[in-house]
Protein backbone atom coordinates (compact mmCIF):
# COMPACT_ATOMS: atom_id res chain seq x y z
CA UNK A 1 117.21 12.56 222.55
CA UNK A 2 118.09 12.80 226.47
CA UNK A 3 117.72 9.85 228.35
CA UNK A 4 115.20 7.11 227.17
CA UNK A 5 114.91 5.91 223.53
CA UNK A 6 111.47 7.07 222.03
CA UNK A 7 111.58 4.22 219.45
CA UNK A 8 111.98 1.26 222.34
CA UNK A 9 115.90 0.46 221.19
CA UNK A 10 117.91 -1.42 222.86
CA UNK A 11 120.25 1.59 223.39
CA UNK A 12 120.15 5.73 223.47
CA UNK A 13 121.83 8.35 224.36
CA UNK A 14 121.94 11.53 227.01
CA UNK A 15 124.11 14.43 227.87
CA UNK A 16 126.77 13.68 230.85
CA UNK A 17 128.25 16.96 231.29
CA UNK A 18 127.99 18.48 228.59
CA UNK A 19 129.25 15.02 225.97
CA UNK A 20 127.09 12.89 224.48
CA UNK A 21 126.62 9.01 225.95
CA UNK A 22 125.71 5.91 225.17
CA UNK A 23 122.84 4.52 227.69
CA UNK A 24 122.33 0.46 226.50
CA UNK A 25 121.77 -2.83 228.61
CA UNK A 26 123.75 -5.57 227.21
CA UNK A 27 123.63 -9.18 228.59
CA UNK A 28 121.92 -7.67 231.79
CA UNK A 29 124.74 -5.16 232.69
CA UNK A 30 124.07 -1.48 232.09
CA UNK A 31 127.37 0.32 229.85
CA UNK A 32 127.83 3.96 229.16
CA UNK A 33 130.46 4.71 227.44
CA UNK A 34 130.89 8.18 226.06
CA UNK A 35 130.88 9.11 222.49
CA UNK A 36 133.12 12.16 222.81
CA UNK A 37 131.12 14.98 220.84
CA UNK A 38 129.87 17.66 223.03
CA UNK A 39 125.84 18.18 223.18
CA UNK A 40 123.51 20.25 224.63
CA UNK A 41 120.05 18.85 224.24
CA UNK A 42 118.39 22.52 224.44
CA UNK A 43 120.55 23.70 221.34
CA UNK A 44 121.54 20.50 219.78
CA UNK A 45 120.71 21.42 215.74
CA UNK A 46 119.63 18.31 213.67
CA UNK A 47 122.75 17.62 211.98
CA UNK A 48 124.55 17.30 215.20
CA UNK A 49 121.49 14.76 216.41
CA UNK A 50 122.27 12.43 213.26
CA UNK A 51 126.00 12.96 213.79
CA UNK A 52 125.34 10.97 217.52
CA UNK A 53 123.29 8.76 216.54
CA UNK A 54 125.69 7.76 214.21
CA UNK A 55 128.34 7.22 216.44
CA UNK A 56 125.50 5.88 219.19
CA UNK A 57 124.63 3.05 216.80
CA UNK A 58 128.56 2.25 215.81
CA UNK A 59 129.33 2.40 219.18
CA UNK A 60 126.31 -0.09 220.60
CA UNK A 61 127.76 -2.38 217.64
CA UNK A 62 131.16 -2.54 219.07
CA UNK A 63 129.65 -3.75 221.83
CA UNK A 64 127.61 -6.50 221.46
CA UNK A 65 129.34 -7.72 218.02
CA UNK A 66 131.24 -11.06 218.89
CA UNK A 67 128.95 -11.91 221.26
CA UNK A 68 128.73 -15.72 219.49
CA UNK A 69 129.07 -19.16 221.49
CA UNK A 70 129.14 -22.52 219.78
CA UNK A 71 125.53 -24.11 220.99
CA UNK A 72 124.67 -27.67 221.07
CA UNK A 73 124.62 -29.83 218.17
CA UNK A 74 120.99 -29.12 216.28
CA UNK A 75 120.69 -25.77 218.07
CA UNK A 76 119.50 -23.25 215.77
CA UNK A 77 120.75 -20.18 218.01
CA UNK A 78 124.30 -19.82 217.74
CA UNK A 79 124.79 -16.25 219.95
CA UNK A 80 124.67 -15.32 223.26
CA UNK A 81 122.84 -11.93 222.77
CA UNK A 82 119.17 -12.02 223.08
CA UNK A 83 116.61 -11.06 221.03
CA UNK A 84 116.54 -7.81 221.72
CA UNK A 85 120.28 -7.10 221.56
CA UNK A 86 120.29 -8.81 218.10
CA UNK A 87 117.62 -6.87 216.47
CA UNK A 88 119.47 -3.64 217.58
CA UNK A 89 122.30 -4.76 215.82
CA UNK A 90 120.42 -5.42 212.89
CA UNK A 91 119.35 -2.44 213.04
CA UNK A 92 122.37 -0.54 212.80
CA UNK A 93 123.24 -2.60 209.50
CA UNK A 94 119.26 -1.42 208.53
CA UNK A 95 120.27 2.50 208.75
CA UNK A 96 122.77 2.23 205.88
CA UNK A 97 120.62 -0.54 204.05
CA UNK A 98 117.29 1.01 204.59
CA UNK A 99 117.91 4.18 205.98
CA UNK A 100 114.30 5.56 204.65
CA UNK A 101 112.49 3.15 205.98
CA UNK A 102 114.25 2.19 208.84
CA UNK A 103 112.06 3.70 211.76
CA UNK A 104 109.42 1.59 210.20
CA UNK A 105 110.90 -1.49 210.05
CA UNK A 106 112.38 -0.56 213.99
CA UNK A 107 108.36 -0.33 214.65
CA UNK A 108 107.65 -3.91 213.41
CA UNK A 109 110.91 -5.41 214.52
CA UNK A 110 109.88 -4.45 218.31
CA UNK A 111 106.00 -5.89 217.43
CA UNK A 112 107.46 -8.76 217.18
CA UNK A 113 110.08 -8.98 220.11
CA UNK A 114 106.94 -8.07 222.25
CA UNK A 115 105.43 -10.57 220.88
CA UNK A 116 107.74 -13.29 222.05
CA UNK A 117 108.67 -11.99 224.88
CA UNK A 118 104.56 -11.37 226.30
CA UNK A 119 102.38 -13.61 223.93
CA UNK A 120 99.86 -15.76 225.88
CA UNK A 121 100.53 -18.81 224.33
CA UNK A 122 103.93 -18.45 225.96
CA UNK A 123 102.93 -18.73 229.04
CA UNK A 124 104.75 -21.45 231.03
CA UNK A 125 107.47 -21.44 228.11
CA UNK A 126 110.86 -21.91 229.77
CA UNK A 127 112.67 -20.59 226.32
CA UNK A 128 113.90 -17.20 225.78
CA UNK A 129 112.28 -14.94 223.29
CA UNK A 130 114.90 -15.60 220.73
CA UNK A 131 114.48 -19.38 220.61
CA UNK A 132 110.63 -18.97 220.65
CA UNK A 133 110.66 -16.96 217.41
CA UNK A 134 113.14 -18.92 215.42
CA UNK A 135 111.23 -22.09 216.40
CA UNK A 136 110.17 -23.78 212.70
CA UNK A 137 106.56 -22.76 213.70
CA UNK A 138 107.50 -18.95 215.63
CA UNK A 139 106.61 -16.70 212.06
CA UNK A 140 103.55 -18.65 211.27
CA UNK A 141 102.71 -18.60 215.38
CA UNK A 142 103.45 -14.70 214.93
CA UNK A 143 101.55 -14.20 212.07
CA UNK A 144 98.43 -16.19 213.28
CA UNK A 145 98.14 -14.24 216.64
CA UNK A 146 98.47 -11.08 214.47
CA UNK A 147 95.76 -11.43 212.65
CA UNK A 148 93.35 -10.58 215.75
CA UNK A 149 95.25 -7.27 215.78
CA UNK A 150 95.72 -5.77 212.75
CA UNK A 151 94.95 -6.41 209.06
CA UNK A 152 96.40 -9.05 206.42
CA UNK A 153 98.45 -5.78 204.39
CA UNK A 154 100.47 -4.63 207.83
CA UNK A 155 101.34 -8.82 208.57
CA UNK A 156 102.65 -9.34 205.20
CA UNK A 157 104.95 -6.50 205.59
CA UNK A 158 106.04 -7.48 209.15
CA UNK A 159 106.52 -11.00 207.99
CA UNK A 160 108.54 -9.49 204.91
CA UNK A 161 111.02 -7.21 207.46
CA UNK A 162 111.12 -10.56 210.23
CA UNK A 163 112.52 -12.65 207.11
CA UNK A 164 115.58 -10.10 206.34
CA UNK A 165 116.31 -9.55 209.92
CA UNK A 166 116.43 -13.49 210.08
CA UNK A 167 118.24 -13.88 206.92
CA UNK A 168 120.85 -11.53 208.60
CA UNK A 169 120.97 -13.43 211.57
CA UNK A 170 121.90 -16.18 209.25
CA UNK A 171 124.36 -14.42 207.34
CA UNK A 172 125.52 -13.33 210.34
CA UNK A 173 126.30 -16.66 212.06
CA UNK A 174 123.81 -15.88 214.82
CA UNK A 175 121.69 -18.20 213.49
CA UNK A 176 122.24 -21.81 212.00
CA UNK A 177 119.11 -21.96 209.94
CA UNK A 178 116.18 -19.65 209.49
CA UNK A 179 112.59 -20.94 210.08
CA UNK A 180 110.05 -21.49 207.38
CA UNK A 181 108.23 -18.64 205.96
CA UNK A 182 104.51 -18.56 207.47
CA UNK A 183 101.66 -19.23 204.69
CA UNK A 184 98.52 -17.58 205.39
CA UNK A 185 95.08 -18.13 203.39
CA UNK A 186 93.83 -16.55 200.89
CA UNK A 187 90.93 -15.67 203.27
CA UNK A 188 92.41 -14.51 205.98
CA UNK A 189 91.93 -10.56 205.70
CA UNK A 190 92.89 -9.86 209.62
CA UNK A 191 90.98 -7.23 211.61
CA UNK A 192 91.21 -3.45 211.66
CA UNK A 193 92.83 -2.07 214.93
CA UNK A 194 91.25 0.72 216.54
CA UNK A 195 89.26 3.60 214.88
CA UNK A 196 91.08 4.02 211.86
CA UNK A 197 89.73 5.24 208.81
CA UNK A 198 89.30 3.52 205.47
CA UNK A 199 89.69 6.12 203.93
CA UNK A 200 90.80 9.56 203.37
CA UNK A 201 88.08 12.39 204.01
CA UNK A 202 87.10 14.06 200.48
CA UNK A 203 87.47 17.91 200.99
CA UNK A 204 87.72 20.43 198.33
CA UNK A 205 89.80 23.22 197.59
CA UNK A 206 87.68 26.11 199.23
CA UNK A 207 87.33 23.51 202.14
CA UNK A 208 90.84 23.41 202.55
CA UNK A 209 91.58 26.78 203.05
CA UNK A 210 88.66 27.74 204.71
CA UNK A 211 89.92 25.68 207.23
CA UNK A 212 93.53 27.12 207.30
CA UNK A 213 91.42 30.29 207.66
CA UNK A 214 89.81 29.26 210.81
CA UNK A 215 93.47 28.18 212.33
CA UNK A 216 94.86 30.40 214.69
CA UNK A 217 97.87 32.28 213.55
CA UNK A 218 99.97 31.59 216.85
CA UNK A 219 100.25 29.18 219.63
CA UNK A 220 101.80 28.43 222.61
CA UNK A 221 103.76 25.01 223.57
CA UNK A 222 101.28 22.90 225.67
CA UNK A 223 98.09 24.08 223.54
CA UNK A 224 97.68 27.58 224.93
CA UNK A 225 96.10 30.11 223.35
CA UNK A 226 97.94 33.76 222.68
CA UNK A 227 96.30 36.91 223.48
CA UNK A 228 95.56 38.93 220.28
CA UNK A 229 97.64 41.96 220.86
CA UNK A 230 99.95 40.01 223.57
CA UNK A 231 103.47 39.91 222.81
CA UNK A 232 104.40 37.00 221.85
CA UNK A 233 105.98 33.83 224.38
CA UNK A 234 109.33 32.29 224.12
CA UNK A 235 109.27 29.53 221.45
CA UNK A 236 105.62 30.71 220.42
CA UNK A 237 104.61 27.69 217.57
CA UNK A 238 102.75 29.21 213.86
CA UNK A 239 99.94 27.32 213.31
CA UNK A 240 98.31 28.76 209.83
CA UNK A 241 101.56 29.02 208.38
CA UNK A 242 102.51 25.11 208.99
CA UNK A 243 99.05 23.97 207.50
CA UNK A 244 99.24 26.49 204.70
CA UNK A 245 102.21 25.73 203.57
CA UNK A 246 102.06 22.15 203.72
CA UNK A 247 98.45 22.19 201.94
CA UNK A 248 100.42 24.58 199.34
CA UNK A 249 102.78 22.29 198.52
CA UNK A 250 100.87 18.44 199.29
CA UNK A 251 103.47 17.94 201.89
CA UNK A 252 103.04 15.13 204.21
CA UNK A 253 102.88 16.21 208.27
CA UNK A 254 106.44 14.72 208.64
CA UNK A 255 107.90 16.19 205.51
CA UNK A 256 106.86 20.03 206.83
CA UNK A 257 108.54 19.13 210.19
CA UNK A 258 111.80 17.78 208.89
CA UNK A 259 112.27 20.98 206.51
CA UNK A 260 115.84 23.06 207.44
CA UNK A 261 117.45 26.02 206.08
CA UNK A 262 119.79 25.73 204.10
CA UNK A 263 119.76 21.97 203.53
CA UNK A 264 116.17 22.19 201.68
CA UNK A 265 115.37 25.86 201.10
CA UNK A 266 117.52 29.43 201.18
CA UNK A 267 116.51 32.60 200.74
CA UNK A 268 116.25 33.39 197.24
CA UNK A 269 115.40 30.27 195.59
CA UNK A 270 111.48 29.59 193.78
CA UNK A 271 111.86 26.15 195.19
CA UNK A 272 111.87 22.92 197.66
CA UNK A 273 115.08 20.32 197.35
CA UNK A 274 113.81 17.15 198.53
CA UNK A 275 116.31 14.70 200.01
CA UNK A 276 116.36 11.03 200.14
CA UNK A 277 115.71 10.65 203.41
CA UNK A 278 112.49 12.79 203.73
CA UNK A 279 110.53 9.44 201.84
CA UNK A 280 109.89 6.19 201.55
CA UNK A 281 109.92 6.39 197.96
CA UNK A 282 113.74 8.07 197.77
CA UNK A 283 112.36 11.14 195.62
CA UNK A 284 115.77 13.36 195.03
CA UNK A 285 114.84 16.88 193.61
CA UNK A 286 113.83 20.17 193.32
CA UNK A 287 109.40 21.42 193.46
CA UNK A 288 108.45 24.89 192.43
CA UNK A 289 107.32 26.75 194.88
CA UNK A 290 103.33 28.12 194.50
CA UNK A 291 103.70 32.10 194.93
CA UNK A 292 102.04 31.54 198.40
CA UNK A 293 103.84 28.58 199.76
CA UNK A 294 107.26 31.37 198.76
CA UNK A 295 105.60 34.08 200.84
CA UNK A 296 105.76 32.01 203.95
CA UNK A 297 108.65 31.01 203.60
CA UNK A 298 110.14 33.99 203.53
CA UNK A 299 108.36 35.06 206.47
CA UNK A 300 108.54 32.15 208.65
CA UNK A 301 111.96 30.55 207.90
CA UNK A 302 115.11 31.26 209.88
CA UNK A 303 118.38 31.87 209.31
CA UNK A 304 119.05 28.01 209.87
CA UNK A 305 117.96 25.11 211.47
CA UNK A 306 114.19 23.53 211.53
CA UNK A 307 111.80 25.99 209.57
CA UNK A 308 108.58 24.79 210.88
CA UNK A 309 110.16 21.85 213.25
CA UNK A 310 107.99 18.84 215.08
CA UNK A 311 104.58 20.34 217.43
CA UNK A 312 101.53 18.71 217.95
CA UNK A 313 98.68 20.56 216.52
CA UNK A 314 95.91 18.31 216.27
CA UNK A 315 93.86 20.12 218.52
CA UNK A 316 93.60 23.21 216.00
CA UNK A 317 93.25 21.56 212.92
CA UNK A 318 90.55 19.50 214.57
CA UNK A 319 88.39 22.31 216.17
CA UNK A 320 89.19 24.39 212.50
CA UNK A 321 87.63 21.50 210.38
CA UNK A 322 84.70 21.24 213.25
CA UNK A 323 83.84 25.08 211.68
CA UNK A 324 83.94 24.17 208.16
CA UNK A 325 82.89 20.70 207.41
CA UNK A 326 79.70 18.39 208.35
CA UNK A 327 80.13 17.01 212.10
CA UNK A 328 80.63 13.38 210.73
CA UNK A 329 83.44 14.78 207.91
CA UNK A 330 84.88 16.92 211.14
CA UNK A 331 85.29 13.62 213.35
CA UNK A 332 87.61 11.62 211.20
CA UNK A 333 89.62 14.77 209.67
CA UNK A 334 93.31 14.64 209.39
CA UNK A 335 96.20 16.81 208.46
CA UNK A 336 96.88 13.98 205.73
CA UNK A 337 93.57 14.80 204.08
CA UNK A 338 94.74 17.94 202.61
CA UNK A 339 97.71 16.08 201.12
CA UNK A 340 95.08 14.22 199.12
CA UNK A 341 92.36 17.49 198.47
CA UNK A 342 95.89 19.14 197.01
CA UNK A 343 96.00 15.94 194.40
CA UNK A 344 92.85 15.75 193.28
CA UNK A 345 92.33 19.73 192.89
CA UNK A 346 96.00 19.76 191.09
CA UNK A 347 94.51 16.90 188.52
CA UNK A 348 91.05 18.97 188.08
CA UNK A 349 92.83 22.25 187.39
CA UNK A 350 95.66 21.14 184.96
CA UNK A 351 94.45 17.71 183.55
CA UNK A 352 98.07 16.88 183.79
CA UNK A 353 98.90 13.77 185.74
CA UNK A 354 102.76 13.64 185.26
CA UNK A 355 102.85 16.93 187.05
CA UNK A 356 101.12 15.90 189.76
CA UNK A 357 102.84 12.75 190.58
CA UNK A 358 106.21 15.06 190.69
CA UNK A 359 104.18 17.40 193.21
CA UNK A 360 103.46 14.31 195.06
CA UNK A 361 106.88 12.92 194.77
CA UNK A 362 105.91 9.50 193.49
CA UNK A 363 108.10 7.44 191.76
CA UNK A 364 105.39 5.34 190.67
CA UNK A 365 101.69 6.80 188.64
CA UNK A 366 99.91 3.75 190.46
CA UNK A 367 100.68 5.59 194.07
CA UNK A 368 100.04 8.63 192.71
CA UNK A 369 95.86 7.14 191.16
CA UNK A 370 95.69 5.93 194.90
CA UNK A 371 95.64 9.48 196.13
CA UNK A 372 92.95 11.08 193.03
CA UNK A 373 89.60 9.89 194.80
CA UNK A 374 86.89 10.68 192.54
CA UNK A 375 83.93 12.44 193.94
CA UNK A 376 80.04 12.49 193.22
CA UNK A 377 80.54 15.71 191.07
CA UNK A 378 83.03 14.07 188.72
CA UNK A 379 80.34 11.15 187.51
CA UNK A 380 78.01 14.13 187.41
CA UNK A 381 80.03 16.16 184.84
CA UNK A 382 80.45 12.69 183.08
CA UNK A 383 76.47 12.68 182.70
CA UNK A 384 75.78 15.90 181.77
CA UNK A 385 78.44 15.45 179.00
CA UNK A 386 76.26 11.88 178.06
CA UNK A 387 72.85 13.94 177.87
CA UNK A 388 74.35 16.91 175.87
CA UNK A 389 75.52 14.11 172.88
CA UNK A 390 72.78 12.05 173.22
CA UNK A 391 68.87 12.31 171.62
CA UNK A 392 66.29 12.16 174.21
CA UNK A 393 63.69 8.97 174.66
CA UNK A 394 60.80 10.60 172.89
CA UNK A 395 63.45 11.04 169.76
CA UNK A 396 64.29 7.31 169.82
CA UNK A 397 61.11 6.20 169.67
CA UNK A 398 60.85 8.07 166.66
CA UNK A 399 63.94 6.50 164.96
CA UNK A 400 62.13 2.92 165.94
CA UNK A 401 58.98 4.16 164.09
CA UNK A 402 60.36 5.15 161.07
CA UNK A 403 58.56 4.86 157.82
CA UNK A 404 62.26 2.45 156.46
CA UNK A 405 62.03 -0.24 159.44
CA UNK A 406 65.48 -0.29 160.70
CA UNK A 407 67.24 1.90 158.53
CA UNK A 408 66.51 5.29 161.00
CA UNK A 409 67.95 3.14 164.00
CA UNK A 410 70.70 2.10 161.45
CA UNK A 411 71.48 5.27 160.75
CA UNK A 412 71.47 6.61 164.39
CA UNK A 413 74.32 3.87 165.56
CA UNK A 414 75.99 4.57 162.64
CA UNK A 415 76.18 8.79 163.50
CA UNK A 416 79.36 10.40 163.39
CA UNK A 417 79.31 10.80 167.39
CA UNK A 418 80.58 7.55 168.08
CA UNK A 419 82.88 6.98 164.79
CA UNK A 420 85.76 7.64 167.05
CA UNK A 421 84.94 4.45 169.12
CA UNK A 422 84.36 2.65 166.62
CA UNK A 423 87.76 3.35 164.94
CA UNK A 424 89.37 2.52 168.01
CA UNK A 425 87.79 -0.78 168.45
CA UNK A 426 89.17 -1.77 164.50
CA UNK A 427 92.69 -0.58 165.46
CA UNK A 428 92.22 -2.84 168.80
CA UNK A 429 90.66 -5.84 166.40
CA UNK A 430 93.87 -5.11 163.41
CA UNK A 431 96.65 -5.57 166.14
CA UNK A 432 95.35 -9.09 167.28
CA UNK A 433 95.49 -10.33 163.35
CA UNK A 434 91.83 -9.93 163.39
CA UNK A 435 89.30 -8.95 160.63
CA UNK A 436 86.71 -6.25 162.38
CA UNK A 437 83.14 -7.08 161.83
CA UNK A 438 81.00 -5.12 159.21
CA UNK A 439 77.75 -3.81 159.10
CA UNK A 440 76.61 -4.46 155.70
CA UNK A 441 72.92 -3.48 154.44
CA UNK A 442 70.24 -5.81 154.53
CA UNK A 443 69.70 -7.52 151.10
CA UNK A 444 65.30 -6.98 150.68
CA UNK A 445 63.09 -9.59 151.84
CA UNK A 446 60.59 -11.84 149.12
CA UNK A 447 57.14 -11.37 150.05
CA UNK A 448 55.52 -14.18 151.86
CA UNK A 449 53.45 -15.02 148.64
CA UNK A 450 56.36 -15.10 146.34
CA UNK A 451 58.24 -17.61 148.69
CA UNK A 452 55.10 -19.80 148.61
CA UNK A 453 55.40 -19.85 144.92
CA UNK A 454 58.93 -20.58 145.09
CA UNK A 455 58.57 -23.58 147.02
CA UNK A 456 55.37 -24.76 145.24
């Protein structure tokens, strides 16, 4: 990071001569202090980055911590550090709280400092951002407005990360009270923002790589093609490889770029160490390596440092899947999609769902049913299985002529093909302290003239 913050904090840093430095705005004077570890943007490896930011966020702390005034009598802001300001401290305390989720929460945190600082309604509004979003009505305000913009799931979870950032403030002493929490209907569902899909697009396995197939092998930074036969520019980017790989092993697009020698793979070693930080869900461990995900590997990685590192290559995958799959399909393709094609195909194959929630690195089988979409040929398989155990119509009607009344039909629910469900439902029936029902014969009928004698 040189210059500018590409997450809108408060605060960043850039090289001064060779040293890293803190860039922040605090009370409406600009303070760079220097953090006193050399950097070079160009060669900077990742562990270095994490060591600055580090220091950038204990450093942008120092600053603005203490910043408290006694307010008014009844005042609910207690601190002289606006909104801004405050959520970047919070932030800081986030990292080692939250430090998986933390760029999300960053995301939501400055939704919501937009918000008060730009929202219509505040038009004319003489208070500062901070005040406005404490007020007792601010989150439900928030969350009302909101609901115009994106939908009900994304406002409860930005309601959920304003509360702990204002319980902080609390904690704190930057606050004397926090407001109400907002209470939305039932009903309110909120809207969908923009084009995004509902869902993920249902590709197979042969889909899949035919469209790694149509990838080009290399590219160039800024989207240029290579030559075939050209030798190859400075910092040239593999394309198939990245998509491969990541299909290979049902990596997210963010887990592929974050992957470094030696931290997650070395040469040598049949598999993947996950960190912590790589996931929201914390997964800590070692994945197998497929034979072909280990080939690239050992073709592609470097001595050290990124393996595949951050490029955007939505261009190719886009005018790949534009080769292989129906124009509609094409359209609202994403690199995410194979994530899912790699679940469902693992789950078809092996019929073993514990395995593939460790391939997925869930902590949780519910996340991991979210991802197994079922498809059109599933229900048929499901049929064809029905029709193969079952008679046909001409053969029931045959059972409901029988020469014993309802002893053929009897004797057709009662067929050994559906014993198993039937023992199952009388296990089901035992455990609730239940007698199961019985099918006993029917005891023979008296003619109608004999029960006109009997009453006679």
């Amino acid at each position: 990071m040189a210059g500018g913050s590409d997450r809108g904090r408060p605060y960043s840093f850039y090289s001064d001569r060779g040293i890293a430095t803190l860039n922040a705005r605090i009370g409406g004077q600009r303070f760079r202090p220097s953090l006193g570890i050399p950097y070079d943007p160009a060669t900077a490896s990742p562990r270095l980055l994490r060591e600055i930011e580090a220091e950038a966020a204990k450093k942008y702390a120092e600053l603005v911590s203490g910043r408290t005034l006694k307010a008014e009598p009844g005042s609910r802001v207690l601190t002289a550090m606006t909104l801004e300001e405050l959520g970047g401290l919070w932030l800081v305390e986030a990292k080692k709280l939250w430090p998986r989720s933390v760029g999300t929460r960053e995301t939501q945190l400055r939704n919501v400092t937009t918000w008060a600082e730009e929202a219509p309604r505040f038009k004319g509004d003489r208070r500062t951002p901070l005040e406005r979003l404490v007020d007792d009505t601010g989150p439900m305000q928030y969350a009302t407005d909101r609901l115009g913009q994106v939908l009900r799931e994304t406002i409860d979870k930005e309601i959920s990360n304003l509360l702990a950032f204002l319980d902080w403030a609390v904690r704190g002493h930057h606050l004397a009270s926090r407001p109400p929490s907002p209470e939305l209907p039932r009903t309110a569902v909120g809207t969908r923002s923009g084009p995004q899909r509902e869902e993920p697009v249902d590709i197979t396995d042969a889909q899949a790589l035919a469209i790694c197939a149509h990838l080009p092998e290399w590219t160039a930074r800024g989207g240029r093609g290579i030559v075939p036969g050209a030798p190859l520019p400075k910092n040239a980017i593999r394309v198939r490889d990245v998509f491969r790989f990541s299909y290979e092993m049902a990596l997210r697009p963010s887990d592929a770029q974050r992957l470094e020698v030696p931290r997650h793979w070395s040469r040598g070693q049949k598999h993947l160490y996950f960190t912590p930080d790589m996931q929201k869900s914390g997964f800590k461990g070692r994945i197998p390596l497929t034979r072909v995900a280990l080939e690239i590997l050992e073709r592609c990685a470097p001595e050290s440092g990124l393996i595949f590192g951050q490029h955007d290559l939505r261009y190719q995958i886009k005018k790949a899947a534009l080769k292989v799959l129906p124009e509609e399909k094409a359209r609202n393709f994403a690199p995410y999609d194979f994530r899912h094609a790699r679940a469902v195909f693992a789950l078809e194959t092996t019929n073993d769902l514990l395995g593939t929630q460790r391939l997925l690195r869930h902590s949780r089988a519910t996340t991991t049913n979210r991802y197994l979409r079922t498809r059109e040929s599933h229900v048929e398989n499901v049929i064809d299985a029905l029709d193969a155990t079952s008679g046909t119509e001409a053969d029931f009607a045959e059972a409901v002529r029988g020469r014993s009344g309802t002893a053929p039909v009897l004797a057709q629910l009662c067929a050994p093909s559906i014993w198993p469900i039937c023992l199952v439902f009388e296990v089901k029936v035992r455990r609730r302290g239940l007698e199961p029902l019985r099918c006993y014969p029917l005891a023979p009928q008296a003619s109608a003239s004999a029960n006109s004698a009997t009453f006679a």
